[in-house]
PDB file of N, CA and C in Angstrom:
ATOM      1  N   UNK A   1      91.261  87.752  33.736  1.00  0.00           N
ATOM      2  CA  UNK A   1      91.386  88.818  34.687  1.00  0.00           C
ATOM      3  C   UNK A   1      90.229  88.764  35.690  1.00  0.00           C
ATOM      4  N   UNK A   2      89.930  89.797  36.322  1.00  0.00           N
ATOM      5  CA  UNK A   2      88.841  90.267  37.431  1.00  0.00           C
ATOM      6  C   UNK A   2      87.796  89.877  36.884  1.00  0.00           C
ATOM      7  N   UNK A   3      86.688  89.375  37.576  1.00  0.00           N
ATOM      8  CA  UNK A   3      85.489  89.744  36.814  1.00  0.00           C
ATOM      9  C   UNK A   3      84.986  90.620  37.802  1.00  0.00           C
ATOM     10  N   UNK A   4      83.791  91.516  37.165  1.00  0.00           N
ATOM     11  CA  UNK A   4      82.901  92.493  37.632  1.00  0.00           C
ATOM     12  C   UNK A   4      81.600  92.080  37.925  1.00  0.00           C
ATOM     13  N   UNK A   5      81.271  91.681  38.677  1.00  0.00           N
ATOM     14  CA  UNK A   5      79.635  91.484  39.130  1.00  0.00           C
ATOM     15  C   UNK A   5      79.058  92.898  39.392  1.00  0.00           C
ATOM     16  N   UNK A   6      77.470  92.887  39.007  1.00  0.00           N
ATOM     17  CA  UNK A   6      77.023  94.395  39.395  1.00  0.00           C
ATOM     18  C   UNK A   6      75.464  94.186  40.151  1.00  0.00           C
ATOM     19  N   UNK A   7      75.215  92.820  40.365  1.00  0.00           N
ATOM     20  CA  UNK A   7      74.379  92.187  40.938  1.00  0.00           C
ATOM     21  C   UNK A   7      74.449  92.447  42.020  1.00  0.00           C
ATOM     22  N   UNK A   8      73.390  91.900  43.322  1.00  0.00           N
ATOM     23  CA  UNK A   8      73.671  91.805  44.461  1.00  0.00           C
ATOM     24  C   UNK A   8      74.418  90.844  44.795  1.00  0.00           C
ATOM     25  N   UNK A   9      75.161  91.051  46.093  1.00  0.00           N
ATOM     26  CA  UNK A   9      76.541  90.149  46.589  1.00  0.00           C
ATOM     27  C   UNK A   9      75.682  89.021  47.423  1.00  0.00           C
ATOM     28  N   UNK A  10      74.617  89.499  48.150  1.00  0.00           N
ATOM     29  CA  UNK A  10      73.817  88.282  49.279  1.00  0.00           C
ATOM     30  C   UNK A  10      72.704  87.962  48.002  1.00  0.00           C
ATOM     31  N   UNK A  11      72.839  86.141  47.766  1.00  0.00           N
ATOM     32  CA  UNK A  11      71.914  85.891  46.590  1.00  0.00           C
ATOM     33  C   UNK A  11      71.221  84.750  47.285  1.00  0.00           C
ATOM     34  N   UNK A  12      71.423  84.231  48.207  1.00  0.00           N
ATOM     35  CA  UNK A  12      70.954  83.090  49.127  1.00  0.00           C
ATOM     36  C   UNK A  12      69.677  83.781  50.024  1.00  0.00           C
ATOM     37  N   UNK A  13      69.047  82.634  50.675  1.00  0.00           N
ATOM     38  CA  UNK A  13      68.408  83.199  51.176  1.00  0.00           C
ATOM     39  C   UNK A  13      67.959  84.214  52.329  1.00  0.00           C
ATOM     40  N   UNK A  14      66.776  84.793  52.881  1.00  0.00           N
ATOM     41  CA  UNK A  14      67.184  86.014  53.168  1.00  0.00           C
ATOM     42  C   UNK A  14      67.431  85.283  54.837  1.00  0.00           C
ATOM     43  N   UNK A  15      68.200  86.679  55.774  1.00  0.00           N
ATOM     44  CA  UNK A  15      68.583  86.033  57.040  1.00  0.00           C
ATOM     45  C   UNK A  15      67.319  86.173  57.895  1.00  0.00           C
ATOM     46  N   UNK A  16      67.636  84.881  59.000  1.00  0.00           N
ATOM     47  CA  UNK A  16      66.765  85.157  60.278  1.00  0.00           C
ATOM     48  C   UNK A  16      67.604  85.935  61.332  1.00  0.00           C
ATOM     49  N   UNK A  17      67.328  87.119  61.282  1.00  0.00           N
ATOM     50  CA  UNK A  17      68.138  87.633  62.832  1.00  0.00           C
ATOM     51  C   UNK A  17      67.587  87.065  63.859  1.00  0.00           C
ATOM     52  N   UNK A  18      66.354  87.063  64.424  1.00  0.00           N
ATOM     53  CA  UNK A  18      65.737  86.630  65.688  1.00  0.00           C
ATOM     54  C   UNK A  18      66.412  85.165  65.807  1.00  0.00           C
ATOM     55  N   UNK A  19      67.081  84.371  65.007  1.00  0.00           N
ATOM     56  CA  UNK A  19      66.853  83.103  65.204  1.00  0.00           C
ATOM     57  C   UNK A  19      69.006  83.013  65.314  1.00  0.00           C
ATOM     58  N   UNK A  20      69.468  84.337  64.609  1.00  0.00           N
ATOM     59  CA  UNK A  20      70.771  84.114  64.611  1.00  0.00           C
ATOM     60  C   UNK A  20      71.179  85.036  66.317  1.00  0.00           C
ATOM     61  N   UNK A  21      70.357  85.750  66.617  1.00  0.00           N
ATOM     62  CA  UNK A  21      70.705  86.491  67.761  1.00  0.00           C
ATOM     63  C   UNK A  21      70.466  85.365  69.181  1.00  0.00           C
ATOM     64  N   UNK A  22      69.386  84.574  68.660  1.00  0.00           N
ATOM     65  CA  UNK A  22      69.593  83.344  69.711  1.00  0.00           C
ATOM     66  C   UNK A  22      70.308  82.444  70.046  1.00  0.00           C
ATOM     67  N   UNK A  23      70.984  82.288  68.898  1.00  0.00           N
ATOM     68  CA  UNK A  23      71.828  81.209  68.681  1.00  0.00           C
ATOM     69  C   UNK A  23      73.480  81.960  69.266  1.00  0.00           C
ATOM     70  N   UNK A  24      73.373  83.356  69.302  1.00  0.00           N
ATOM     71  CA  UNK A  24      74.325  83.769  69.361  1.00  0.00           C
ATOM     72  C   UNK A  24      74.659  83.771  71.187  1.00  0.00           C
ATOM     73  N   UNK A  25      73.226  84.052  71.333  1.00  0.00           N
ATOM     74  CA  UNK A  25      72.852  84.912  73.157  1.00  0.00           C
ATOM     75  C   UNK A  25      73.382  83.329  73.843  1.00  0.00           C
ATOM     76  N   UNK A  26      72.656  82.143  73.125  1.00  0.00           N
ATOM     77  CA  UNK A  26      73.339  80.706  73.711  1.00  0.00           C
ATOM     78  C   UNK A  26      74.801  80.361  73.967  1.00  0.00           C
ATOM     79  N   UNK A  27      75.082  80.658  72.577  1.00  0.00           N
ATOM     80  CA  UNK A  27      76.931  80.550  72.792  1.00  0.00           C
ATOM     81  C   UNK A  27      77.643  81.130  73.773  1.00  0.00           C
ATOM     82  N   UNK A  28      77.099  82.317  73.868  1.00  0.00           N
ATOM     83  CA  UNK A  28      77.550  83.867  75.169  1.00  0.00           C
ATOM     84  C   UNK A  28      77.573  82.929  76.096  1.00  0.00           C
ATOM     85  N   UNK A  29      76.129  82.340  76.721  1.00  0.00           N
ATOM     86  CA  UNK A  29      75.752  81.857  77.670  1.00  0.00           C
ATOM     87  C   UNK A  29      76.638  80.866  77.998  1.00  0.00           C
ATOM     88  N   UNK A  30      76.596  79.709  77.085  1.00  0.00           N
ATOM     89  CA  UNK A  30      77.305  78.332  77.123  1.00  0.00           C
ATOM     90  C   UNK A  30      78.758  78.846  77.368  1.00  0.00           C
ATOM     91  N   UNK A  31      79.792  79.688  76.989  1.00  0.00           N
ATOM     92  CA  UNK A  31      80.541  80.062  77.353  1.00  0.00           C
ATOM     93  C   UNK A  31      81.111  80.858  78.720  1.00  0.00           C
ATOM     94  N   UNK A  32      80.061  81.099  78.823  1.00  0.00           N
ATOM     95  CA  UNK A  32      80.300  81.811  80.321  1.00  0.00           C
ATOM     96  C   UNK A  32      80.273  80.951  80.885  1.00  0.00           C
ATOM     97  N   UNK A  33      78.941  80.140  81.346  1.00  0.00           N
ATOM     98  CA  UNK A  33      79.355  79.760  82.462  1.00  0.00           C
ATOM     99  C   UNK A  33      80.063  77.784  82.383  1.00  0.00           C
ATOM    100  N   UNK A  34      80.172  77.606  80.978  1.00  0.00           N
ATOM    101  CA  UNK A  34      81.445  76.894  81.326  1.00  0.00           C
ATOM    102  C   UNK A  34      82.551  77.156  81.086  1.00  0.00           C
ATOM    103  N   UNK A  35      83.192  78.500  81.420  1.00  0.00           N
ATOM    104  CA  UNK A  35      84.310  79.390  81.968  1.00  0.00           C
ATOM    105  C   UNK A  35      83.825  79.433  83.358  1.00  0.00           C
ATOM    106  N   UNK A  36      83.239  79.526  83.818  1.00  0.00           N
ATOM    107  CA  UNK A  36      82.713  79.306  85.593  1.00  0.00           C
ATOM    108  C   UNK A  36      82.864  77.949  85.764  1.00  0.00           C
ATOM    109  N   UNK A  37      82.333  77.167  85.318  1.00  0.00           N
ATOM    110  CA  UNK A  37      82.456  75.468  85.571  1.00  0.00           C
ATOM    111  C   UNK A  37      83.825  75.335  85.686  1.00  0.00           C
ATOM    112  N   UNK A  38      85.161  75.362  84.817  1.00  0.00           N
ATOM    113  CA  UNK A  38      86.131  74.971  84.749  1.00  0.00           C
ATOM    114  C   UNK A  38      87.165  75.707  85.560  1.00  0.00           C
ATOM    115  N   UNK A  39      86.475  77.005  86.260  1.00  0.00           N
ATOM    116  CA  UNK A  39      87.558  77.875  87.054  1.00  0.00           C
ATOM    117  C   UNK A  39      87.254  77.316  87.910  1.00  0.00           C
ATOM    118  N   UNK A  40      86.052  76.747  88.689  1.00  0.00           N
ATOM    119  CA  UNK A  40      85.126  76.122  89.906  1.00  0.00           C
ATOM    120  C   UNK A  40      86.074  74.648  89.632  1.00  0.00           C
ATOM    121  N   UNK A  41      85.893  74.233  88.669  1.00  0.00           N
ATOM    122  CA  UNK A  41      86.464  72.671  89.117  1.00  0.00           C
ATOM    123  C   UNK A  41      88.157  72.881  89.271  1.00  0.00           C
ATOM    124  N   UNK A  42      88.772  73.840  88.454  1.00  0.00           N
ATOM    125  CA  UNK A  42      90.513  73.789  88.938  1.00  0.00           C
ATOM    126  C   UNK A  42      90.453  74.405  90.742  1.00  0.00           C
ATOM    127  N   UNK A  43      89.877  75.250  90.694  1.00  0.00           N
ATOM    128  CA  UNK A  43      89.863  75.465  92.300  1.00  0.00           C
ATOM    129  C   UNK A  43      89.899  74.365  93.142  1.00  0.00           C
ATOM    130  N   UNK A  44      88.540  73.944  93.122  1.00  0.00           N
ATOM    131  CA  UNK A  44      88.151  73.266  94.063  1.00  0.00           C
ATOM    132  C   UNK A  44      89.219  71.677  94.265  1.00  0.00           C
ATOM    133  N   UNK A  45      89.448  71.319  92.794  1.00  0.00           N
ATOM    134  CA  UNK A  45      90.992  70.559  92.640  1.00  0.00           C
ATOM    135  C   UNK A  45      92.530  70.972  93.437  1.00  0.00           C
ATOM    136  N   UNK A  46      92.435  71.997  93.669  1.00  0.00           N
ATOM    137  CA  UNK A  46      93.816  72.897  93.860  1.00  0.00           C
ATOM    138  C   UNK A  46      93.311  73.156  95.327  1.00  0.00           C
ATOM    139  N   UNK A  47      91.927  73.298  96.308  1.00  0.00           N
ATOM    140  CA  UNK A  47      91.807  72.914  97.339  1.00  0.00           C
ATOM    141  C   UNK A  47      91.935  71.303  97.897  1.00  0.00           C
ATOM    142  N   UNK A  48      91.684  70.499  97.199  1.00  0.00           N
ATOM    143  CA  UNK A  48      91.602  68.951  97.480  1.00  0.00           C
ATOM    144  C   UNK A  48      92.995  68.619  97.741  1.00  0.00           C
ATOM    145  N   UNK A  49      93.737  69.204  96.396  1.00  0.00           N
ATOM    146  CA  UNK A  49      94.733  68.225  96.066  1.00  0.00           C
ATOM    147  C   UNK A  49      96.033  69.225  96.925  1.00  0.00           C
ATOM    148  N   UNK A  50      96.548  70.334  97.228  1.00  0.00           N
ATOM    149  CA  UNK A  50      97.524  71.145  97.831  1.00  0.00           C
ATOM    150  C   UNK A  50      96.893  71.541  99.317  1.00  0.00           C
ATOM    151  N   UNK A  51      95.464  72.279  99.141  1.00  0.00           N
ATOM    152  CA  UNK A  51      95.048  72.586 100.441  1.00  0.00           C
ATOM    153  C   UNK A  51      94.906  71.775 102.044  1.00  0.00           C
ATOM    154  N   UNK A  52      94.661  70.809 101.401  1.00  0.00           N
ATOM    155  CA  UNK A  52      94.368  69.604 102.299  1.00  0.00           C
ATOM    156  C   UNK A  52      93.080  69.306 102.888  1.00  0.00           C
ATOM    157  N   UNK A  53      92.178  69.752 102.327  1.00  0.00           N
ATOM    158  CA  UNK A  53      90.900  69.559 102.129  1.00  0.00           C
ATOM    159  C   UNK A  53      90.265  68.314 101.706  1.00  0.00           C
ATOM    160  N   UNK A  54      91.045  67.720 100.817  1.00  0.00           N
ATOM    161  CA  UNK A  54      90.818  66.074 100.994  1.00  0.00           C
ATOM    162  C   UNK A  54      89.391  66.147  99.531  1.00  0.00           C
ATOM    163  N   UNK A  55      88.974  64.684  99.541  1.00  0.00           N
ATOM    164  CA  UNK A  55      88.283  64.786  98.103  1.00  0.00           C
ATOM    165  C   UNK A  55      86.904  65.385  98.619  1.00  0.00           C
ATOM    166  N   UNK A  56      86.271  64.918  99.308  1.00  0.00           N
ATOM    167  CA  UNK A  56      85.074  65.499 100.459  1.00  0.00           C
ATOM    168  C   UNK A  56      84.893  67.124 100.369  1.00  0.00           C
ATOM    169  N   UNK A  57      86.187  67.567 100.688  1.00  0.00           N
ATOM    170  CA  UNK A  57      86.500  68.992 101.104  1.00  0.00           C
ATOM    171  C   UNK A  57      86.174  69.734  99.530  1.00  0.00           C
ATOM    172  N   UNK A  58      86.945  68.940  98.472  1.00  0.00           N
ATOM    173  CA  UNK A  58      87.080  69.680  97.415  1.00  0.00           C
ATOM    174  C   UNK A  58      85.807  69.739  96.466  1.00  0.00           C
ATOM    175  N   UNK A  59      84.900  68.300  96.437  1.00  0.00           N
ATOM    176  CA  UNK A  59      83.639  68.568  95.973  1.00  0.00           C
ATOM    177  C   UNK A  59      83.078  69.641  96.861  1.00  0.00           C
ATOM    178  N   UNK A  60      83.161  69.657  98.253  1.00  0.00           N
ATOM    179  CA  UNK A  60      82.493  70.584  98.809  1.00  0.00           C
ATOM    180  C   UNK A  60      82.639  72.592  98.244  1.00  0.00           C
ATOM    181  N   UNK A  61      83.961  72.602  97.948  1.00  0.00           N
ATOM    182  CA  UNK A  61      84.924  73.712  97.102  1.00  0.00           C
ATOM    183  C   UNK A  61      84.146  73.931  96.045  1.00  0.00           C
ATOM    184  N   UNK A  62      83.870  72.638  95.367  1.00  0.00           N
ATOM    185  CA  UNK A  62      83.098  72.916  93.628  1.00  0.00           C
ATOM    186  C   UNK A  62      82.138  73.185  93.986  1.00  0.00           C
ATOM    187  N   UNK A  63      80.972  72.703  94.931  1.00  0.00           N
ATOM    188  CA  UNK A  63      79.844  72.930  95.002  1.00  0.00           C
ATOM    189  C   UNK A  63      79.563  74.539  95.367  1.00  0.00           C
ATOM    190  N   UNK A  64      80.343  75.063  96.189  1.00  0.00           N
ATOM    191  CA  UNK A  64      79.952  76.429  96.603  1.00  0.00           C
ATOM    192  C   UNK A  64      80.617  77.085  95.653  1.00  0.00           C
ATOM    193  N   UNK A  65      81.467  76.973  95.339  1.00  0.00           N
ATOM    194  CA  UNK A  65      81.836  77.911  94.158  1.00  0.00           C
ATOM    195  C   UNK A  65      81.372  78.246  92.818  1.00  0.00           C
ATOM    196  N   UNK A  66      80.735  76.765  92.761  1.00  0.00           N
ATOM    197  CA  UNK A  66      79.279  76.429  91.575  1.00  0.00           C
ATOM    198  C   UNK A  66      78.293  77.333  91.504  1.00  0.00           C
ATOM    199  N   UNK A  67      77.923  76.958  92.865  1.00  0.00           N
ATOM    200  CA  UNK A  67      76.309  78.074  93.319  1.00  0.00           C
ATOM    201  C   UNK A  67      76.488  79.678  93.293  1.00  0.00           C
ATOM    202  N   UNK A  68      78.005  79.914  94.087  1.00  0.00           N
ATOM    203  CA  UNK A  68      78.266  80.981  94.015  1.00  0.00           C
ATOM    204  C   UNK A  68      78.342  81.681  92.325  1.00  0.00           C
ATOM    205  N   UNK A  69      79.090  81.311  91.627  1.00  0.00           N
ATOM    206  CA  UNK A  69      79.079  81.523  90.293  1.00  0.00           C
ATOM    207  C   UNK A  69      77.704  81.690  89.578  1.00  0.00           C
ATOM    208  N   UNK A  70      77.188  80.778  89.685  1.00  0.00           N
ATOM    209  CA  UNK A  70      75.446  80.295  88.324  1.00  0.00           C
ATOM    210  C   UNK A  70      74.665  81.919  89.720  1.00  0.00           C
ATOM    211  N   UNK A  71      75.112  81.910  90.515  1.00  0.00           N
ATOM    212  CA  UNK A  71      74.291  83.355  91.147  1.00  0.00           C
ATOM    213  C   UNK A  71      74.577  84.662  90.512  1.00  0.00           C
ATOM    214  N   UNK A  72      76.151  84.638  90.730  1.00  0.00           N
ATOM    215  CA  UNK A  72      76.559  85.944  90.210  1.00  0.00           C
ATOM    216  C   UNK A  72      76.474  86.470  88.733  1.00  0.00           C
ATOM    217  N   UNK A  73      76.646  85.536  88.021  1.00  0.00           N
ATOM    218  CA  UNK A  73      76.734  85.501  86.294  1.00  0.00           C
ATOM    219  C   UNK A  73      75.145  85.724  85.847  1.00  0.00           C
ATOM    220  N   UNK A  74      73.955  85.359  86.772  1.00  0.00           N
ATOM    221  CA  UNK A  74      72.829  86.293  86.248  1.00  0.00           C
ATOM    222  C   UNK A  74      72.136  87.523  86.031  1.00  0.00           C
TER     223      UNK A  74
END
């Protein structure tokens, strides 16, 4: 059947918050803004390739939309 433990449940060692809240604040980070990177590069693709902006045009698309982004997201 069941068994009953009456011990403590956390028996490992004890946690680092400072070190798990960093690790956490990174992921946030790393996620954001490559969710900005990849909305910046389909754009600037979808200017090149439909707009007629040409490949020139469309790095030019990523680049400002790049800068614009890594500005706003701070």
């Amino acid at each position: 059947m069941a068994e009953h433990h009456t011990g403590p449940v956390e028996t490992g060692a004890p946690m680092d918050y400072k070190e798990h809240e960093k690790t956490y604040n990174m992921f946030i980070a790393g996620t954001k803004y490559g969710t900005m990177l990849l909305i910046a590069l389909m754009l600037a693709m979808a200017a090149g390739f439909f707009g007629g902006a040409g490949f020139l045009g469309g790095i030019l698309v990523f680049l400002i939309i790049l800068v614009a982004g890594i500005f706003l997201l701070r």
